[in-house]
N, C-alpha and C. Protein backbone atom coordinates (compact mmCIF):
# COMPACT_ATOMS: atom_id res chain seq x y z
N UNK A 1 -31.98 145.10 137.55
CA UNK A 1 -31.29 146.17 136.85
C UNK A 1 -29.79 146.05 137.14
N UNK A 2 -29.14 146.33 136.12
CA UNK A 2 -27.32 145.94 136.42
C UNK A 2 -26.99 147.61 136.89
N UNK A 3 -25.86 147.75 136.75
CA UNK A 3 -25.30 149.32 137.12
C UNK A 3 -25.48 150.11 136.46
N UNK A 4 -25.13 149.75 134.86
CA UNK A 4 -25.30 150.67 133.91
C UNK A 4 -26.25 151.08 133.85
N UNK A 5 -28.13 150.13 133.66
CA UNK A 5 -29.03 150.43 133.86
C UNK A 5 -29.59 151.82 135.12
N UNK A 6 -29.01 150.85 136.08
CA UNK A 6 -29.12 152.02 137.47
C UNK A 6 -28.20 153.63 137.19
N UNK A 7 -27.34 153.27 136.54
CA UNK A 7 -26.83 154.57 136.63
C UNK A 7 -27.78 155.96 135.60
N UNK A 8 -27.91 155.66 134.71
CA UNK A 8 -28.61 156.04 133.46
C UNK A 8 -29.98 155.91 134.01
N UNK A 9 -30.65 155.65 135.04
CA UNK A 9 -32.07 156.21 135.56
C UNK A 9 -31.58 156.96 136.63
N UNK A 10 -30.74 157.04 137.53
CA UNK A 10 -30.75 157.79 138.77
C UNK A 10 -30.54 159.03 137.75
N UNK A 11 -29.45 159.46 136.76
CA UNK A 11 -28.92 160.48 136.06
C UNK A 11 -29.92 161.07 135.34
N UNK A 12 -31.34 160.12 134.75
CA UNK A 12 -32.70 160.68 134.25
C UNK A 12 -33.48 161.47 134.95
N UNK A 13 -33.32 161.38 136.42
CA UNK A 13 -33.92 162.83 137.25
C UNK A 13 -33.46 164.20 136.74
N UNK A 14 -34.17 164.96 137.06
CA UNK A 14 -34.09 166.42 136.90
C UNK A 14 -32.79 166.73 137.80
N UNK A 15 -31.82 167.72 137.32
CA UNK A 15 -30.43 168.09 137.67
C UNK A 15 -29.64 166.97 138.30
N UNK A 16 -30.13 165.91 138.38
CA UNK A 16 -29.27 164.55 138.75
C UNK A 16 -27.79 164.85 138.33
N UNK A 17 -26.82 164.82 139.22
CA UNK A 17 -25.17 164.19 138.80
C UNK A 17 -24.60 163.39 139.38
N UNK A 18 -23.75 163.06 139.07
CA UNK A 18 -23.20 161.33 139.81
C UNK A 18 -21.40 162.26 140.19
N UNK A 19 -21.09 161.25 141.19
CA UNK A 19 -19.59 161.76 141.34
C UNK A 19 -19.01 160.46 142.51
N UNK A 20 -17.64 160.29 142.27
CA UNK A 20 -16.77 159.23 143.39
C UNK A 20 -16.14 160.12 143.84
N UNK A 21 -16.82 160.46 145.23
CA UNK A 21 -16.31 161.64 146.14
C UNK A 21 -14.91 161.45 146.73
N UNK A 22 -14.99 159.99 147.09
CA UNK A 22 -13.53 159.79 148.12
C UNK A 22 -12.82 158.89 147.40
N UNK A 23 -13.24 157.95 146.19
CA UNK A 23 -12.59 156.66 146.17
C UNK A 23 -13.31 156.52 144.55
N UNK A 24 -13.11 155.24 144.62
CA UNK A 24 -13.43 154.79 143.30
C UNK A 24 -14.89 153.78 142.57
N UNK A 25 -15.15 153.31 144.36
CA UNK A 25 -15.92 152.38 144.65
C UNK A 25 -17.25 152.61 145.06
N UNK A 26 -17.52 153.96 144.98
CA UNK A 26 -19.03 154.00 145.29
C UNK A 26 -18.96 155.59 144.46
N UNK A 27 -20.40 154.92 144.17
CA UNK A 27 -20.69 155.93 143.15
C UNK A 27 -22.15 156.86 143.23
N UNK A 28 -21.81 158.20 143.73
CA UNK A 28 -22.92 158.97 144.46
C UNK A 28 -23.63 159.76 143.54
N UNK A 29 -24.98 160.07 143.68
CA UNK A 29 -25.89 160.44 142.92
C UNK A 29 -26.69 161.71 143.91
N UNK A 30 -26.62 162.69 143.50
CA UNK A 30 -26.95 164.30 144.02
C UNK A 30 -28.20 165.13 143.47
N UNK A 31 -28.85 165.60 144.02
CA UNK A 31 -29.60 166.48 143.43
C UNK A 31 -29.42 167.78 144.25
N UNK A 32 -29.24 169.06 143.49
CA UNK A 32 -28.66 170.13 144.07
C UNK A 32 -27.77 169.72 145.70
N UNK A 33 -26.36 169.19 145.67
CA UNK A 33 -25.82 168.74 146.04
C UNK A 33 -26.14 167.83 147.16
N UNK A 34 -27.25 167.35 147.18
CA UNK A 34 -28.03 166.25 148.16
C UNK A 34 -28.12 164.74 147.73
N UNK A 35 -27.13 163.78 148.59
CA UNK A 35 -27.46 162.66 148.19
C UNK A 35 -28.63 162.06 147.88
N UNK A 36 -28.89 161.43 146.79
CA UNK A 36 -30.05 160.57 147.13
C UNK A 36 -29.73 159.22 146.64
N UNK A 37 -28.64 158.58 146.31
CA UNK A 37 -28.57 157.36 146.06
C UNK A 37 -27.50 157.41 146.05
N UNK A 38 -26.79 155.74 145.91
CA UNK A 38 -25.34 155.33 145.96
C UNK A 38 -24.99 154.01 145.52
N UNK A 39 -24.03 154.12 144.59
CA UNK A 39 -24.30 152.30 144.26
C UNK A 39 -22.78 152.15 144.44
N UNK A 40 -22.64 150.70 145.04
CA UNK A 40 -21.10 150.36 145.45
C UNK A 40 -20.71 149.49 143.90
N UNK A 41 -19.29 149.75 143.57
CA UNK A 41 -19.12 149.61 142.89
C UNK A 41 -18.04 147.93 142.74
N UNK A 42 -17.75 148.09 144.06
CA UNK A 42 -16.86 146.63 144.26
C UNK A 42 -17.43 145.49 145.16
N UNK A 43 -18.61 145.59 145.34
CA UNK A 43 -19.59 144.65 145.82
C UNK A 43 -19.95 143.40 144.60
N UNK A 44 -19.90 141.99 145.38
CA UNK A 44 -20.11 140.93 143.93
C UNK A 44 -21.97 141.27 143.56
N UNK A 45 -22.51 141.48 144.11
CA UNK A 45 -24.14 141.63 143.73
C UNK A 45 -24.53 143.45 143.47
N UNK A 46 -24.85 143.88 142.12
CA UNK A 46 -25.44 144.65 142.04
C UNK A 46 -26.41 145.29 143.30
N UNK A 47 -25.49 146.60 143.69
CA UNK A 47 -27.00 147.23 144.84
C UNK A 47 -26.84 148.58 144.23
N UNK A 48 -28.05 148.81 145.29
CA UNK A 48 -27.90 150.99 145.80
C UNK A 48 -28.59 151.04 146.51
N UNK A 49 -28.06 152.04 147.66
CA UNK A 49 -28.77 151.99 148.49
C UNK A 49 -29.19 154.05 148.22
N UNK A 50 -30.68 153.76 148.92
CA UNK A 50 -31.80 154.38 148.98
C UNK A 50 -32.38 155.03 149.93
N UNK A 51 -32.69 156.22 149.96
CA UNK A 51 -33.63 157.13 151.09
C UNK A 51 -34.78 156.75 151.00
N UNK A 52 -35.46 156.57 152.35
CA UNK A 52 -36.94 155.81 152.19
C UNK A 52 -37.56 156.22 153.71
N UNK A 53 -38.68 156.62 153.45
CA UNK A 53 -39.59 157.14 154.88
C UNK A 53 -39.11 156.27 155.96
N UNK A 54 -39.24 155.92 156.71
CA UNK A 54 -39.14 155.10 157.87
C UNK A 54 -40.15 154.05 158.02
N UNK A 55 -41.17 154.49 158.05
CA UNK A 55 -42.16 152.94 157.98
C UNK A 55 -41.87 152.26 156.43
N UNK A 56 -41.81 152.59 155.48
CA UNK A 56 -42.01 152.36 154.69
C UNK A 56 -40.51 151.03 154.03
N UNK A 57 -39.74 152.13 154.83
CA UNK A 57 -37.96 151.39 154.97
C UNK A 57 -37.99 149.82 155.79
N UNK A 58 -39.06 149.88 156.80
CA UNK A 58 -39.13 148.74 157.08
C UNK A 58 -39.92 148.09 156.61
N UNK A 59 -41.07 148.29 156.44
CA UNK A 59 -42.64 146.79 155.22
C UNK A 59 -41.15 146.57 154.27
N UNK A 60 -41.00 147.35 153.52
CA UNK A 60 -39.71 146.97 152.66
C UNK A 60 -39.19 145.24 153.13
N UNK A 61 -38.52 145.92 154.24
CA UNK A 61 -37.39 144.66 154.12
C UNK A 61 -37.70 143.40 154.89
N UNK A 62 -39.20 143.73 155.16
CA UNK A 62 -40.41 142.89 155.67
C UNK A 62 -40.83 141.59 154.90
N UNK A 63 -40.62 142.78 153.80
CA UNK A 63 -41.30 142.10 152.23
C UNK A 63 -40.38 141.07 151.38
N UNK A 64 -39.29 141.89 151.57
CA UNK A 64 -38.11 141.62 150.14
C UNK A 64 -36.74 141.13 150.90
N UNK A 65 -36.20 140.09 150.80
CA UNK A 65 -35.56 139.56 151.25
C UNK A 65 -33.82 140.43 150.87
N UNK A 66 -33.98 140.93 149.43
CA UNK A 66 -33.04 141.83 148.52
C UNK A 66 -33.18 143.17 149.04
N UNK A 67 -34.04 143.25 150.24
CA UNK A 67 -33.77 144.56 150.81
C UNK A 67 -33.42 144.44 152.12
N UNK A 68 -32.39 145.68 152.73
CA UNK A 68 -31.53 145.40 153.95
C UNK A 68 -31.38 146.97 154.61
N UNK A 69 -31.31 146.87 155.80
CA UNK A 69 -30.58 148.54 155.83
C UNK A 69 -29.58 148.40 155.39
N UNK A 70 -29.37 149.85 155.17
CA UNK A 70 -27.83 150.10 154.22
C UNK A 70 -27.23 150.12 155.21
N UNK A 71 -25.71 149.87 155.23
CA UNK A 71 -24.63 150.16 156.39
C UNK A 71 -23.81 151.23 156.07
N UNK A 72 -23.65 151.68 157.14
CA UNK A 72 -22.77 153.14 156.59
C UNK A 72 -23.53 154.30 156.90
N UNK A 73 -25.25 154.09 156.94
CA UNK A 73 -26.36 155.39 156.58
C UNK A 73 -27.42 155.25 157.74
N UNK A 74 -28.22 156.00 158.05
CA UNK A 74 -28.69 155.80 159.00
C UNK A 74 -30.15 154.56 158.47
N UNK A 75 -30.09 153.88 159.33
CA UNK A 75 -30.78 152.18 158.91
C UNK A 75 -31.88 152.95 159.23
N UNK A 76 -32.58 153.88 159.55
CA UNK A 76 -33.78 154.21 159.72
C UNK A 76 -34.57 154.38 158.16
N UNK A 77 -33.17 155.23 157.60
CA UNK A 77 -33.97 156.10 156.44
C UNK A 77 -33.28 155.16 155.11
N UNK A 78 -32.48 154.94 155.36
CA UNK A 78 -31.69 154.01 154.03
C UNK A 78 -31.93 152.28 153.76
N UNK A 79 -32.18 152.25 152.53
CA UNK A 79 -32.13 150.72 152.46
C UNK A 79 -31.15 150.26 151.41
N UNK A 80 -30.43 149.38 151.15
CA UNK A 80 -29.74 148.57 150.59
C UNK A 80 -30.89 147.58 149.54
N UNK A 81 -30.65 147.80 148.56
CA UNK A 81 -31.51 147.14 147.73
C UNK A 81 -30.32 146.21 146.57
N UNK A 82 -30.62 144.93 146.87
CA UNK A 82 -30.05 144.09 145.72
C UNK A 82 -30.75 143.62 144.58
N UNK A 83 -30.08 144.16 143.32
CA UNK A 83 -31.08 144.35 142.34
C UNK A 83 -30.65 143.31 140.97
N UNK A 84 -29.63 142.43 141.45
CA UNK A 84 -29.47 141.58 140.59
C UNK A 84 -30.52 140.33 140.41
N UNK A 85 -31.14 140.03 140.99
CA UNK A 85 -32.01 138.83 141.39
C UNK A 85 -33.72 139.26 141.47
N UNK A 86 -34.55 139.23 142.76
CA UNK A 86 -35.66 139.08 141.93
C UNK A 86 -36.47 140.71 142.19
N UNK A 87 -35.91 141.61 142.29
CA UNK A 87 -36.12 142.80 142.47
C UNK A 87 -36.95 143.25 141.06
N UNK A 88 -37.89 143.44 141.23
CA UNK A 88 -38.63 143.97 139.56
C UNK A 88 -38.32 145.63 139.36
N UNK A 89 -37.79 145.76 138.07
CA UNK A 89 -37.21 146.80 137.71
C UNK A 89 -38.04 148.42 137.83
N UNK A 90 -39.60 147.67 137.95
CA UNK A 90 -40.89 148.85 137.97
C UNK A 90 -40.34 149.20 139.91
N UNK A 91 -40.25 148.11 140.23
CA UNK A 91 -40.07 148.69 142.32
C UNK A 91 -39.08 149.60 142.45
N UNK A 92 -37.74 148.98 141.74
CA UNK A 92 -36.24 149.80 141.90
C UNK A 92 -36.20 151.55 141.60
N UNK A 93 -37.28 151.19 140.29
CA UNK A 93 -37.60 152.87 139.46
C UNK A 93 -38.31 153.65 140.54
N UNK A 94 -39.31 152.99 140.95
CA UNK A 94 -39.95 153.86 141.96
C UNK A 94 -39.71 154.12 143.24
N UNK A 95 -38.74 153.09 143.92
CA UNK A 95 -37.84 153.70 144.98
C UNK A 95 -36.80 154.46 144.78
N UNK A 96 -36.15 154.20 143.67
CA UNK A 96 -34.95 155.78 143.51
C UNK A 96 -35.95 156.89 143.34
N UNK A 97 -37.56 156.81 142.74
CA UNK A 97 -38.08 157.79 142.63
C UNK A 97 -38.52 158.67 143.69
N UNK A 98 -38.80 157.76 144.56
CA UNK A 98 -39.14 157.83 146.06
C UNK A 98 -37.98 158.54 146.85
N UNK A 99 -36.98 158.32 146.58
CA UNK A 99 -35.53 158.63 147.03
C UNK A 99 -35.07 160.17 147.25
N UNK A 100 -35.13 160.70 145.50
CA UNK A 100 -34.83 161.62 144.96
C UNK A 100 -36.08 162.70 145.46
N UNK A 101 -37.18 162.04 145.43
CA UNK A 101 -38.37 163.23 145.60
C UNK A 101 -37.98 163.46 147.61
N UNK A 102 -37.76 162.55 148.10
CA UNK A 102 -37.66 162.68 149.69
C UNK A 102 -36.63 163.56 149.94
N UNK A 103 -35.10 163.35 148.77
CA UNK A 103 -34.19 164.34 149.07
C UNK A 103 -34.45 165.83 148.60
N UNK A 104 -35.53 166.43 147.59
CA UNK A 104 -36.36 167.26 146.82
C UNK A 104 -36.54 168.22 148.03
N UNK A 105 -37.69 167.10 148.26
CA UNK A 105 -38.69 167.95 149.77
C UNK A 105 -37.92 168.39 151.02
N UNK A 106 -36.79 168.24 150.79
CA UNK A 106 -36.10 168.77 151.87
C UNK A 106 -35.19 169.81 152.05
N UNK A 107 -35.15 169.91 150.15
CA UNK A 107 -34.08 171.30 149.78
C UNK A 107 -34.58 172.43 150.12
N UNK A 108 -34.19 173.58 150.02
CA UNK A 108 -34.47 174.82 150.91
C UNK A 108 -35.51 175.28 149.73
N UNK A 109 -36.06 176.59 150.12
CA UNK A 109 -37.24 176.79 149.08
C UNK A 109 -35.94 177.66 148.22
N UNK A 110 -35.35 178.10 148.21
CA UNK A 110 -34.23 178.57 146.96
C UNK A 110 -34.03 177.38 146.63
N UNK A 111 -33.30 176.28 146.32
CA UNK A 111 -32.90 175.36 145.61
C UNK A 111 -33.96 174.99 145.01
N UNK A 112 -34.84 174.79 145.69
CA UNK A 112 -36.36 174.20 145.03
C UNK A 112 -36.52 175.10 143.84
N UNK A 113 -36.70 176.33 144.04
CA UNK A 113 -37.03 176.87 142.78
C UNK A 113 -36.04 177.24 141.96
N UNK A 114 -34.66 176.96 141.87
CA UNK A 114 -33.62 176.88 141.17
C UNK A 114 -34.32 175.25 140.40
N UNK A 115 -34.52 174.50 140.97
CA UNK A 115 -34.52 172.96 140.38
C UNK A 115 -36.09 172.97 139.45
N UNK A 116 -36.92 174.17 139.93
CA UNK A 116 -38.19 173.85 139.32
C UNK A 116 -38.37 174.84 137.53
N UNK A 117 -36.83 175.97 138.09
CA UNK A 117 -36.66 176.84 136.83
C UNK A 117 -35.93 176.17 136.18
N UNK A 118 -35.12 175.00 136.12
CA UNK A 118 -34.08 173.91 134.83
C UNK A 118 -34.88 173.81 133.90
């Protein structure tokens, strides 16, 4: 998946918005103001990095050579996913899906039901 692609599915979640908080170069993706994704924008290889359970963050990068902890985030919960190469576009969908629902389950029960009345 290139950026454009990535951007235009993270933004297909429910109340999804994107914003370049500090700079120009990374580009953050929110659900009721909760990160759940980030794609760098001046990196030569398409990424984003991703919220991901902890076991699950590691079989990951067990598995997939295009997956890394993210730097910057805590390497427990975040992965760095390079999605120019052989990353299949069905995995990428379902880890931002994975992402967004992990940052979900963690919103307060008001936001939750602000996000479940949209």
């Amino acid at each position: 998946m290139n950026i454009e692609e990535l951007h235009a599915y993270c933004l297909s979640k429910k109340a999804a918005t994107d914003t370049f908080p500090f700079d120009d170069v990374n580009l953050v993706f929110k659900v009721k103001g909760k990160m759940f994704a980030l794609i760098s924008l001046d990196k030569e290889r398409d990424n984003i990095a991703l919220k991901c359970d902890p076991e699950r963050a590691v079989s990951l990068r067990e598995e997939y050579e295009d997956i890394i902890p993210a730097p910057h985030f805590n390497k427990k919960y975040w992965n760095l996913l390079y999605t120019d190469k052989e990353l299949k576009r069905e995995l990428i969908c379902e880890l931002i899906d994975h992402s967004y629902e992990l940052v979900v389950a963690k919103l307060t029960k008001k936001l939750r039901e602000e996000l479940n009345n949209e």
